[in-house]
N, C-alpha and C. Protein backbone atom coordinates (compact mmCIF):
# COMPACT_ATOMS: atom_id res chain seq x y z
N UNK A 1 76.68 110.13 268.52
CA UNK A 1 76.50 111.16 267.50
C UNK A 1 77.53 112.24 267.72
N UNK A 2 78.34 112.45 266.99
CA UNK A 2 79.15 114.23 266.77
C UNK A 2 79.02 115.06 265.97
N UNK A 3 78.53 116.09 266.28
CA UNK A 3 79.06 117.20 265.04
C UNK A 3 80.27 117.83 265.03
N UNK A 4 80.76 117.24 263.13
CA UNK A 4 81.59 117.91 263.21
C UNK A 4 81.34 119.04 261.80
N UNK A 5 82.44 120.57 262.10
CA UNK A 5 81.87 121.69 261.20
C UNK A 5 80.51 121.55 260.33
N UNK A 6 79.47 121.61 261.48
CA UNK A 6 78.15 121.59 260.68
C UNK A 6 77.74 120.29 260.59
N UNK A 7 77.95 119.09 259.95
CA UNK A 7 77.89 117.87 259.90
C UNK A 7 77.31 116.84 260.94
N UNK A 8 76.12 116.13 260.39
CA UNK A 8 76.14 115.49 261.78
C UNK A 8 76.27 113.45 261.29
N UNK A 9 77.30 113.49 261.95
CA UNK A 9 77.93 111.86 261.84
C UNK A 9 77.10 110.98 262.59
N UNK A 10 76.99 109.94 262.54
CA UNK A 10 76.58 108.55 263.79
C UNK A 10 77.81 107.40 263.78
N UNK A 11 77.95 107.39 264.96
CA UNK A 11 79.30 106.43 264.67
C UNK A 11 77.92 104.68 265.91
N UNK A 12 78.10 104.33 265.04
CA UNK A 12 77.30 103.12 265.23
C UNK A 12 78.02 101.48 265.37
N UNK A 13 77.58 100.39 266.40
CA UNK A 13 78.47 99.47 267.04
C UNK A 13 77.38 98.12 266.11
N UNK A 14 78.03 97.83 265.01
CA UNK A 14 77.32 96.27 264.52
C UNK A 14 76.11 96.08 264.48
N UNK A 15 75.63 97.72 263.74
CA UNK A 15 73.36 97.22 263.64
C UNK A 15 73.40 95.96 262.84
N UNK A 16 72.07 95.63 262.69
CA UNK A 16 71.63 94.64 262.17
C UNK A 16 71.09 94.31 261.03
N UNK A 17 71.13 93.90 259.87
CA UNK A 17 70.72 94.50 258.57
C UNK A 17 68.86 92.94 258.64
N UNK A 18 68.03 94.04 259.22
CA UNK A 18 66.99 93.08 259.76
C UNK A 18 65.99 92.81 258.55
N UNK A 19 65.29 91.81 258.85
CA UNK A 19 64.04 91.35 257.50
C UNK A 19 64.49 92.13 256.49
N UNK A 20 65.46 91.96 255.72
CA UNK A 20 65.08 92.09 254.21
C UNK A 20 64.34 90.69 253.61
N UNK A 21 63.67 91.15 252.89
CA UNK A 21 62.83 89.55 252.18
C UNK A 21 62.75 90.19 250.75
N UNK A 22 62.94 89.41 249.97
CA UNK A 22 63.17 88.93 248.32
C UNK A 22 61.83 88.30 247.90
N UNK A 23 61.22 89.50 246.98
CA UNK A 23 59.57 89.17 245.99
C UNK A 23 60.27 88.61 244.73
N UNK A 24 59.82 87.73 244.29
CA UNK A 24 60.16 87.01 242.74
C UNK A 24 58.70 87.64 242.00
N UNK A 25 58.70 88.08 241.09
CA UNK A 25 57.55 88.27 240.21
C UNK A 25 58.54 87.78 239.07
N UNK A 26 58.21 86.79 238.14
CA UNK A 26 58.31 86.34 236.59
C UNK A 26 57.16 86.20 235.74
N UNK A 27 57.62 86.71 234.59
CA UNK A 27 56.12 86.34 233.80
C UNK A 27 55.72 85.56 233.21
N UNK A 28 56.00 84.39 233.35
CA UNK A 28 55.64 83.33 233.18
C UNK A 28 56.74 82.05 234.64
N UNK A 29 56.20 80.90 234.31
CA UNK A 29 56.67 79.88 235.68
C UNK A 29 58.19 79.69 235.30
N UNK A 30 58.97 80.12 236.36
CA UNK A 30 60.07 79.95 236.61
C UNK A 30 61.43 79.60 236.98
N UNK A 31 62.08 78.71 236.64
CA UNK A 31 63.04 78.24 237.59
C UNK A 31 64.52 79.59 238.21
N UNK A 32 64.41 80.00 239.27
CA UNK A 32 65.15 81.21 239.91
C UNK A 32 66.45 80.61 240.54
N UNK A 33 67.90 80.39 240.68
CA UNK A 33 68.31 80.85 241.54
C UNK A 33 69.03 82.15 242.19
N UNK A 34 68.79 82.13 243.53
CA UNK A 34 69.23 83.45 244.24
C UNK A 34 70.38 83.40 245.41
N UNK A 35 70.89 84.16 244.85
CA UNK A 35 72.39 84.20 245.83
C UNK A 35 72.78 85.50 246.55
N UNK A 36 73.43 85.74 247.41
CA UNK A 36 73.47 86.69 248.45
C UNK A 36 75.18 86.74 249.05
N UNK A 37 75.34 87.79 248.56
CA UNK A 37 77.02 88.18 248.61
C UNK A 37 77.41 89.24 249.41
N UNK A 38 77.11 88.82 250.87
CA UNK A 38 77.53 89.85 251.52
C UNK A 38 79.08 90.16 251.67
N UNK A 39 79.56 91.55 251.63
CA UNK A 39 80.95 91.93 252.16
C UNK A 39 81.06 92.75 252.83
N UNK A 40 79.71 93.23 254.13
CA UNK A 40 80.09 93.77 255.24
C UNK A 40 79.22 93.57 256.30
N UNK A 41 78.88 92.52 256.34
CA UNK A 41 77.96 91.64 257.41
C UNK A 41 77.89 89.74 257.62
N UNK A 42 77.32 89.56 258.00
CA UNK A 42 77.40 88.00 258.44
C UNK A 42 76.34 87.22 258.44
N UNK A 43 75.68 86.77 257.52
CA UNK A 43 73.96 85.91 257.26
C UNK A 43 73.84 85.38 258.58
N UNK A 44 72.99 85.35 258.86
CA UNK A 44 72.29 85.21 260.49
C UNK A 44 70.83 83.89 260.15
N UNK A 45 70.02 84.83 259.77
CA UNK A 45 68.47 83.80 260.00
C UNK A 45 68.32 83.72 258.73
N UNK A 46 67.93 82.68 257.62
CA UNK A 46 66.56 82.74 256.46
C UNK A 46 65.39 81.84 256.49
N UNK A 47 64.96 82.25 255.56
CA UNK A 47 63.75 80.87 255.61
C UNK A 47 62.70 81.28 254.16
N UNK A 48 62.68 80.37 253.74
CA UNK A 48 63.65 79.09 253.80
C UNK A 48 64.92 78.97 253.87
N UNK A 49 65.62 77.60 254.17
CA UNK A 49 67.13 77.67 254.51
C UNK A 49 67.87 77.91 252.93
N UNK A 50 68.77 78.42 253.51
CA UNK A 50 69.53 79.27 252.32
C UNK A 50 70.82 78.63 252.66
N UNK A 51 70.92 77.36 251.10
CA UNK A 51 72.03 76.54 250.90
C UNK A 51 72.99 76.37 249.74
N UNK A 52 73.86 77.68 249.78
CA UNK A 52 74.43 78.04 248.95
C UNK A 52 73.45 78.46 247.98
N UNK A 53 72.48 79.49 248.44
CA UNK A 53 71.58 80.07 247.37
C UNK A 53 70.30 79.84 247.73
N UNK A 54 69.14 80.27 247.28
CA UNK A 54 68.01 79.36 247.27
C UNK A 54 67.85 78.69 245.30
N UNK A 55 67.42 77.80 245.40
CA UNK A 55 66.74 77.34 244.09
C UNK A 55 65.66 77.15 244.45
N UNK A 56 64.53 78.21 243.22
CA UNK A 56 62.89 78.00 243.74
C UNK A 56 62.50 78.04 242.30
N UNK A 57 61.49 77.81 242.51
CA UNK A 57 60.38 78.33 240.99
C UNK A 57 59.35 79.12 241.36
N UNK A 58 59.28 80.40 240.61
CA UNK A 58 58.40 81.49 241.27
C UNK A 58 57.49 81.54 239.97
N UNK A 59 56.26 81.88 240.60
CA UNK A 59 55.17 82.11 239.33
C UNK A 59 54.65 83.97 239.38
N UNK A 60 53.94 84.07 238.38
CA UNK A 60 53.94 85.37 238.41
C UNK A 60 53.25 86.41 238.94
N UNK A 61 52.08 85.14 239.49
CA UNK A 61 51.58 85.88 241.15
C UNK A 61 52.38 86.45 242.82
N UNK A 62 53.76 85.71 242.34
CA UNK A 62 54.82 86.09 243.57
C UNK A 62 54.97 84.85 243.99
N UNK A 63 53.88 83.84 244.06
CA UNK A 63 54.44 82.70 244.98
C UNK A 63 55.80 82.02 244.32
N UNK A 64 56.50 81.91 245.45
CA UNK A 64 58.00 81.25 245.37
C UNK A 64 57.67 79.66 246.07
N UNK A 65 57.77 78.85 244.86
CA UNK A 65 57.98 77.07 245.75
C UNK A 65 59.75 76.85 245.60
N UNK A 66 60.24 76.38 247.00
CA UNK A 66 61.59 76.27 247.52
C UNK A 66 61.49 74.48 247.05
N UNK A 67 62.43 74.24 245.91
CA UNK A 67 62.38 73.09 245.47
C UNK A 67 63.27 72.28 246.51
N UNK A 68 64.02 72.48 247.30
CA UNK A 68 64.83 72.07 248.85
C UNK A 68 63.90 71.00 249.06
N UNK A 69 62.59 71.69 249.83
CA UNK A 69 61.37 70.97 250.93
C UNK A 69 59.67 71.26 250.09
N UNK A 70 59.68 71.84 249.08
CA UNK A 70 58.47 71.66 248.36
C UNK A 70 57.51 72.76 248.94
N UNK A 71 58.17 73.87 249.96
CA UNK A 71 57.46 74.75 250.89
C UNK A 71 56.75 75.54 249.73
N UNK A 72 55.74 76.43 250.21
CA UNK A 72 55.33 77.42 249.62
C UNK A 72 55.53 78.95 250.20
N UNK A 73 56.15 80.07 249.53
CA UNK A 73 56.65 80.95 250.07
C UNK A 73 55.76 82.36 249.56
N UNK A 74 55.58 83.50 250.04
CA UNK A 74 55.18 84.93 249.66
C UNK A 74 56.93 85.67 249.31
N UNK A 75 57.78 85.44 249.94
CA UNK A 75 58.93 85.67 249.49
C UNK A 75 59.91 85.38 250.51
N UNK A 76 61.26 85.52 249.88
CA UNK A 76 62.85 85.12 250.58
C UNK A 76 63.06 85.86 251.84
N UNK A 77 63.41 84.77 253.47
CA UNK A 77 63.37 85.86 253.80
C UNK A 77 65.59 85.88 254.13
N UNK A 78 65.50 86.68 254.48
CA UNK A 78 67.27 87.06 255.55
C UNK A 78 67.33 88.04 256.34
N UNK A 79 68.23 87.49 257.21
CA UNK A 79 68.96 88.92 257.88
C UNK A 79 70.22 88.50 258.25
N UNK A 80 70.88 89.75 258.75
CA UNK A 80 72.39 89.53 258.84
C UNK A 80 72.87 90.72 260.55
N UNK A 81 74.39 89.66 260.80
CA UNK A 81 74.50 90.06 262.00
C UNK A 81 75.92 91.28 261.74
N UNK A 82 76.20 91.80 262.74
CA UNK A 82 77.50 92.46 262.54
C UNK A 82 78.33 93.13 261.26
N UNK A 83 77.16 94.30 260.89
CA UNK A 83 77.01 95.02 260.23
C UNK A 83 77.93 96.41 260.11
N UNK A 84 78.99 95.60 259.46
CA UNK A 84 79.88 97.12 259.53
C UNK A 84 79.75 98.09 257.75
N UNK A 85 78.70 98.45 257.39
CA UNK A 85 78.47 98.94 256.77
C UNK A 85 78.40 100.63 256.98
N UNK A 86 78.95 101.27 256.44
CA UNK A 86 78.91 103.41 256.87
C UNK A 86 77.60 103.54 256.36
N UNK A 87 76.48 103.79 257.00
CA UNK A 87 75.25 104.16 256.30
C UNK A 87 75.48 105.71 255.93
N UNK A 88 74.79 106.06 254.87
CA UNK A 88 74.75 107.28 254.35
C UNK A 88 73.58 108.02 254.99
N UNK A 89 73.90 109.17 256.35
CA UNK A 89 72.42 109.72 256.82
C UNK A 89 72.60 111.33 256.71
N UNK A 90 73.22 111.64 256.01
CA UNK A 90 73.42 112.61 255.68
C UNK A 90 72.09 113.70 254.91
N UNK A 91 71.08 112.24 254.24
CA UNK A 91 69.82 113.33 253.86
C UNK A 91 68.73 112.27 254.51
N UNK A 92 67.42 112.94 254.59
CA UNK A 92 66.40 111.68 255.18
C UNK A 92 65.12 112.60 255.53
N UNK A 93 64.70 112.35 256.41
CA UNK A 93 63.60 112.50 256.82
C UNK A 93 63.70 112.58 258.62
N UNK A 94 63.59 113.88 259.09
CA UNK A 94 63.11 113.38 260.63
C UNK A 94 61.18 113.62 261.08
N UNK A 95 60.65 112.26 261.48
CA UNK A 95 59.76 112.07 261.31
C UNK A 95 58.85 112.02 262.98
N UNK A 96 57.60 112.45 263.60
CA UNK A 96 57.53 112.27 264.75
C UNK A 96 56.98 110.38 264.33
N UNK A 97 57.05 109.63 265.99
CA UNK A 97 57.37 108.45 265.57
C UNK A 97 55.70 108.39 265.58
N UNK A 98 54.56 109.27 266.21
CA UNK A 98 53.39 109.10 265.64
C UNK A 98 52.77 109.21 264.51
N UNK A 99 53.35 109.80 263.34
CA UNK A 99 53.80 109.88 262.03
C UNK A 99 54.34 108.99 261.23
N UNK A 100 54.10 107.84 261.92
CA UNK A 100 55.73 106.96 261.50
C UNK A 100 54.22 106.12 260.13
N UNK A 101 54.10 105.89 260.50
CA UNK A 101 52.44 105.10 259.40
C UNK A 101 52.07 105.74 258.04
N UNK A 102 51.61 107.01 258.43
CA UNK A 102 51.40 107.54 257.56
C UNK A 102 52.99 107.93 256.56
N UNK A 103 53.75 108.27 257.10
CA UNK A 103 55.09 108.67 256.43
C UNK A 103 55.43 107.36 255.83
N UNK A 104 55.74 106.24 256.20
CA UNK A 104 55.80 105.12 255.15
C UNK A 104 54.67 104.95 254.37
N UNK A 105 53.61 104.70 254.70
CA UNK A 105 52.71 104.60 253.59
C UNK A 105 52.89 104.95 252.43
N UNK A 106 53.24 106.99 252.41
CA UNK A 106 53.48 107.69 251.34
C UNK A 106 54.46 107.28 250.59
N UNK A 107 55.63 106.88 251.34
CA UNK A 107 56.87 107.22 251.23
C UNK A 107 56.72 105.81 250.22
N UNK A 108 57.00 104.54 251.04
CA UNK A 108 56.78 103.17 250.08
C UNK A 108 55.90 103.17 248.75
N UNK A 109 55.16 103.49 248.83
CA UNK A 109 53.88 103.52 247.99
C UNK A 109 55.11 104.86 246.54
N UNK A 110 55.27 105.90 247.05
CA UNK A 110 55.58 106.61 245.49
C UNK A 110 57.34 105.69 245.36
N UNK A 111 57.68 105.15 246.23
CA UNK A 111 58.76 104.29 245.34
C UNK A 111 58.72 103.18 244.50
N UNK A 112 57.59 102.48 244.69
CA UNK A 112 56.78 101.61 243.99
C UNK A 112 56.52 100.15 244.63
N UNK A 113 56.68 99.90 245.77
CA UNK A 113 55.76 99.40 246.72
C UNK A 113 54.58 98.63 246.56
N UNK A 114 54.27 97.59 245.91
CA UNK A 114 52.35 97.46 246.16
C UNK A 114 51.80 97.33 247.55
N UNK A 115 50.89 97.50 247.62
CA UNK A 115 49.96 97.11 249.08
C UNK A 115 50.33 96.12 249.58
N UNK A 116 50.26 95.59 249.33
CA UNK A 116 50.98 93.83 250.05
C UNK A 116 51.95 93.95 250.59
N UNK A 117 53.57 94.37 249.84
CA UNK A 117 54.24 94.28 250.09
C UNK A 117 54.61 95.64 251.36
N UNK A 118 53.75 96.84 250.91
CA UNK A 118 53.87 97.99 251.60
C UNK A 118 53.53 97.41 253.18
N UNK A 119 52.36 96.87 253.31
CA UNK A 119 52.12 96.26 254.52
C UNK A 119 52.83 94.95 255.24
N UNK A 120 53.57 94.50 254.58
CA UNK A 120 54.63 93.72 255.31
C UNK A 120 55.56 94.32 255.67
N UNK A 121 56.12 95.22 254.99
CA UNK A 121 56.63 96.21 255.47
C UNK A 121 56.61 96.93 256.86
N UNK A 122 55.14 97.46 256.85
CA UNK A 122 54.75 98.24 258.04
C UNK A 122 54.68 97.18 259.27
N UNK A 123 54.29 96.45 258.91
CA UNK A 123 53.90 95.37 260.14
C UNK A 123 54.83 94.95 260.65
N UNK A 124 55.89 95.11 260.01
CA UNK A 124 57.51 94.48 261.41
C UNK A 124 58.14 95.47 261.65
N UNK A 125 58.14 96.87 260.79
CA UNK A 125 58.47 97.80 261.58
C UNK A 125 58.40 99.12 262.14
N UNK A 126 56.61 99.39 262.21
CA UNK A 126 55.91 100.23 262.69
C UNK A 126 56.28 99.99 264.82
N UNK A 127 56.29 98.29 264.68
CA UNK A 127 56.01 98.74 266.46
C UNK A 127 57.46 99.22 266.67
N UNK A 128 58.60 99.29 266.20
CA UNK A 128 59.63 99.61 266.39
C UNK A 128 60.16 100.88 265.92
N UNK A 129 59.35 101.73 265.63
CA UNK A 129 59.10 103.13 265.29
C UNK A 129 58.11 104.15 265.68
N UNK A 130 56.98 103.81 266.19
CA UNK A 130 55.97 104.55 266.14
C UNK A 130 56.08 105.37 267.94
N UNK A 131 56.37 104.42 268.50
CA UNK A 131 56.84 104.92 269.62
C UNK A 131 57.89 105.76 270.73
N UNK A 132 58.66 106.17 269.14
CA UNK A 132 59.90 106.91 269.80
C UNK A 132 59.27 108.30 269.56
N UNK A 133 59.82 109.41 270.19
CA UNK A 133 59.47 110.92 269.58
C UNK A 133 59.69 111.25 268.52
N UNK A 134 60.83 110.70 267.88
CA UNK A 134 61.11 110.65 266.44
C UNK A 134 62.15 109.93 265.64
N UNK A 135 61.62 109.98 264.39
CA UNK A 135 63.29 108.59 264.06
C UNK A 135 63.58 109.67 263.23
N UNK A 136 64.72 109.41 262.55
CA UNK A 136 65.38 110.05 261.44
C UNK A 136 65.29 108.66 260.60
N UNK A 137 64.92 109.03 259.50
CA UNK A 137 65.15 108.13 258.53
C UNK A 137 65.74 108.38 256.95
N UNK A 138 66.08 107.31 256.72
CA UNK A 138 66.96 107.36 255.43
C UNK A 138 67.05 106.04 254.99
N UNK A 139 67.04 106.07 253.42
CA UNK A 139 66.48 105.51 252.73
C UNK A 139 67.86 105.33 251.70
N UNK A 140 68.39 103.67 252.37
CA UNK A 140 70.01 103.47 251.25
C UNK A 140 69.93 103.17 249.75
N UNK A 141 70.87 103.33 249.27
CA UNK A 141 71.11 103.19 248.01
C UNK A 141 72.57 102.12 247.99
N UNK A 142 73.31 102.44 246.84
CA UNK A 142 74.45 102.06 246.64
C UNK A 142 75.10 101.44 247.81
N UNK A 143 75.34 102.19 248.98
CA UNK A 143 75.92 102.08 250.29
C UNK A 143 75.31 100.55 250.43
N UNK A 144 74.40 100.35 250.28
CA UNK A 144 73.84 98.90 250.79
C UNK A 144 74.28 97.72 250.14
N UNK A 145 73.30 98.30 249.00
CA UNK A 145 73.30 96.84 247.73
C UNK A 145 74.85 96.98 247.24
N UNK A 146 75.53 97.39 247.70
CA UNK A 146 77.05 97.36 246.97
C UNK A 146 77.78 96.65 247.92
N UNK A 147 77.27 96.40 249.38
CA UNK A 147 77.49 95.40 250.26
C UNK A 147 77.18 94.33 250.66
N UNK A 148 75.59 94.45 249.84
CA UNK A 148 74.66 93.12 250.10
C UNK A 148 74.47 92.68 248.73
N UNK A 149 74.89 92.07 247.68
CA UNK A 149 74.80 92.29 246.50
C UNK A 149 73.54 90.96 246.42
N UNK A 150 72.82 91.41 245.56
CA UNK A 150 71.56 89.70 244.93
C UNK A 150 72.29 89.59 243.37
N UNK A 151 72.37 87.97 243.29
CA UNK A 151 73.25 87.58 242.01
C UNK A 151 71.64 86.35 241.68
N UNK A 152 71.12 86.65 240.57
CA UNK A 152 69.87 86.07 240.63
C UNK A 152 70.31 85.88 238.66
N UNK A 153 69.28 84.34 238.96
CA UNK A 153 69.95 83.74 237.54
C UNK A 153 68.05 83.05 237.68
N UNK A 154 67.42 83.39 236.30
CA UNK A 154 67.72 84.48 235.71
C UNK A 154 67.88 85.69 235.90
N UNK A 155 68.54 86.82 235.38
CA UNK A 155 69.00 88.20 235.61
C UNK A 155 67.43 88.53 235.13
N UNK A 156 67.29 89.69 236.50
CA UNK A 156 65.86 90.04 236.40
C UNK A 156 65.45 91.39 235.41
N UNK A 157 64.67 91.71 235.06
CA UNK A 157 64.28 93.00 234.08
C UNK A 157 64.64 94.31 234.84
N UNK A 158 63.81 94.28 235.86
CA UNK A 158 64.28 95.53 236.97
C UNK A 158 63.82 95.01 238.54
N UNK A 159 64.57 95.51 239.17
CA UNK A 159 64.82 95.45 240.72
C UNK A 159 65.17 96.35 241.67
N UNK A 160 63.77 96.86 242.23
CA UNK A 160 63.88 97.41 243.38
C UNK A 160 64.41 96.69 244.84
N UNK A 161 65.13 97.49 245.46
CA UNK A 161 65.61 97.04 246.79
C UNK A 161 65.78 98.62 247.58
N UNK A 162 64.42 98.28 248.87
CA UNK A 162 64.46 99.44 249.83
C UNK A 162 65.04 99.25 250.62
N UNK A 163 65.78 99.62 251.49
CA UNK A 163 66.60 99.71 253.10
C UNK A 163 66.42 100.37 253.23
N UNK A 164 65.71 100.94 254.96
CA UNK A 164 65.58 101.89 255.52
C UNK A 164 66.55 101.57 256.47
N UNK A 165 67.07 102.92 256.71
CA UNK A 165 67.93 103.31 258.35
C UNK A 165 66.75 103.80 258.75
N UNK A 166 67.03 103.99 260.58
CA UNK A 166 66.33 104.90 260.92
C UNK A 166 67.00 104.64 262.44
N UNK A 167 67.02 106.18 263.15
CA UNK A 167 67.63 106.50 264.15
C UNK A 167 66.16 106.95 265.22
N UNK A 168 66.16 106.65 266.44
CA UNK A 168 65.54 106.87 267.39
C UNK A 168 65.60 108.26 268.07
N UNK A 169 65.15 109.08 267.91
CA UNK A 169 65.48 110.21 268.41
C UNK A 169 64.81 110.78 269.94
N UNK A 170 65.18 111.73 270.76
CA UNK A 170 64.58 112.20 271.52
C UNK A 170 64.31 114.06 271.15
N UNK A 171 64.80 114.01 270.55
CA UNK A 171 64.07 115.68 269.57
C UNK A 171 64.38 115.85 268.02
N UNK A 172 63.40 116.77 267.50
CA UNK A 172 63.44 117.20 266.22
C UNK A 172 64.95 117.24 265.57
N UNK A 173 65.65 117.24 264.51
CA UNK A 173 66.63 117.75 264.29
C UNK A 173 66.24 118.14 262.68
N UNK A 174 67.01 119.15 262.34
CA UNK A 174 66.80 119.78 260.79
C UNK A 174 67.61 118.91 259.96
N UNK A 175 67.69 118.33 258.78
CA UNK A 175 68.32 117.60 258.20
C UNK A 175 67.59 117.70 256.28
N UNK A 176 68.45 117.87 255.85
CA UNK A 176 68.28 117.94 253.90
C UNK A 176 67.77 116.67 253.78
N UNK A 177 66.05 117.05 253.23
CA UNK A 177 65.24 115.94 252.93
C UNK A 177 65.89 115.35 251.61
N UNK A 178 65.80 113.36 251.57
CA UNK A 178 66.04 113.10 251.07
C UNK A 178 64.98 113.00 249.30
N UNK A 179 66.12 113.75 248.17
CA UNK A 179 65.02 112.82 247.15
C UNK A 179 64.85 110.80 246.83
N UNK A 180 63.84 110.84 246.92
CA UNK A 180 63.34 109.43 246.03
C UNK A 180 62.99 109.64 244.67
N UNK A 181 63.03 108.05 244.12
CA UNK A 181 62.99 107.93 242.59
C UNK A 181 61.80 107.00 242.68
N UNK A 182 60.86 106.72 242.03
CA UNK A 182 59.86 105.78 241.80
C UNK A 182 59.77 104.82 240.71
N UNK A 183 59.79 103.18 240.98
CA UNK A 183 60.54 102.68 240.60
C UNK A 183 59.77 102.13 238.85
N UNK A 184 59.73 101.48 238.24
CA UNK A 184 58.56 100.87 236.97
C UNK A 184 58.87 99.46 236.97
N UNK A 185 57.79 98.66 237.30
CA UNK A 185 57.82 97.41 237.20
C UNK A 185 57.89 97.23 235.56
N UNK A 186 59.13 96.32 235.06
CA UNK A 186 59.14 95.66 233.93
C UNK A 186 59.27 94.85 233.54
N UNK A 187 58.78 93.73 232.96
CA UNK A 187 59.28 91.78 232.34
C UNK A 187 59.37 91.08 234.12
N UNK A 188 60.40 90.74 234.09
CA UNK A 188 60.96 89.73 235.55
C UNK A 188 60.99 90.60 236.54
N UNK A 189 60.05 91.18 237.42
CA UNK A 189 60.48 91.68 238.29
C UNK A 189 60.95 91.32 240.01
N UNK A 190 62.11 91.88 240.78
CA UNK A 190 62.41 91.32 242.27
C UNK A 190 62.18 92.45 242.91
N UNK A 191 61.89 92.60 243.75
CA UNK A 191 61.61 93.58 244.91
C UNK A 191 62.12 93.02 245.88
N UNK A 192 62.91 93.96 246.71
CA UNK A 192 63.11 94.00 248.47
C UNK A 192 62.99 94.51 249.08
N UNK A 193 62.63 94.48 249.95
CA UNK A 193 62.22 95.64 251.74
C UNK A 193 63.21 95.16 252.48
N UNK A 194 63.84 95.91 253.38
CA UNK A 194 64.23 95.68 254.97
C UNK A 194 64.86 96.98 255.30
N UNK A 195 65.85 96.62 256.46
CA UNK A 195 66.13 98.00 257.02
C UNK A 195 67.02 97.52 258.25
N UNK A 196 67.31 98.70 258.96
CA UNK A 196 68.48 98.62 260.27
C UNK A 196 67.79 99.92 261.23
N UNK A 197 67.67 99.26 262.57
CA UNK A 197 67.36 100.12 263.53
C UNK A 197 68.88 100.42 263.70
N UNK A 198 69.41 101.62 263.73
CA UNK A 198 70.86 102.08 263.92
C UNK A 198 70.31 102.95 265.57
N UNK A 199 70.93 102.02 266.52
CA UNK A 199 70.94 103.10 267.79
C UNK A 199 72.27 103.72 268.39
């Protein structure tokens, strides 16, 4: 970390752009494919296997069947290695990490989040938060999806995609809370969660 005039930078070595996973909602039964265009990282794990895309048919309860192996899915998952992406942490949230629960809850939930998905969420990365004194967090935009792009045929109605940063802290720091937008599910909808522990 440096400050420079006022500013506080993170100069960060190849985080990990971890569990993002891909919700299909269509409104009626669907044939989807989904493609994944990274240009500042390196696909690492999915699952189902991701072969030149996935091709699935998603119904409009969320379940995704991966026509590959006939699997049945809750959603897409990925992650990616060697992540040279500049995260934007310039506004956020510093949060104590016993706080860390309740502060997503809120936080997911007014971006538009359902329960389900809010709690998959929490569940992979509460133990990796709750225990520090505090994270800083921030919540990407552009910076991300302009690196991780989803090319999804059919082109969906609207699509949320959350990435959280979040930094491990050992004290408070003051930082310009970030605004959020809350999102409106409409026609075809995709949703994503994931995030990067940046240490």
């Amino acid at each position: 970390m440096v400050t420079n005039d006022g500013e506080t930078q993170y100069i960060v070595d190849y985080p990990v752009a971890a569990k993002p996973v891909i919700y299909l909602y269509p409104e009626n039964e669907t044939d989807v494919h989904v493609e994944l265009e990274l240009t500042e990282t390196e696909l690492s794990t999915t699952y189902p296997k991701y072969n030149d895309g996935w091709d699935v048919v998603a119904y409009p309860d969320g379940t995704i069947l991966n026509k590959a192996d006939g699997s049945h899915h809750r959603y897409l998952f990925w992650d990616a290695v060697n992540c040279r992406t500049i995260f934007d942490l310039s506004k956020g949230f510093c949060v104590a990490g016993s706080d860390t629960e309740s502060f997503l809850n809120e936080k997911l939930a007014y971006m538009g989040l359902t329960e389900d998905e809010t709690n998959e969420f929490i569940v992979y990365w509460l133990p990796l938060m709750e225990h520090n004194k505090y994270n800083l967090i921030s919540f990407q935009s552009d910076v991300y999806t302009d690196s991780a792009k989803l090319n999804i045929t059919p082109a969906p109605d609207s699509m949320l995609r959350v990435f959280m940063t979040f930094v491990p802290l050992e004290n408070s720091i003051d930082i310009e809370p970030q605004q959020l937008s809350t999102f409106e599910r409409t026609g075809f909808t995709v949703v994503e969660g994931g995030g990067s522990n940046i240490q």
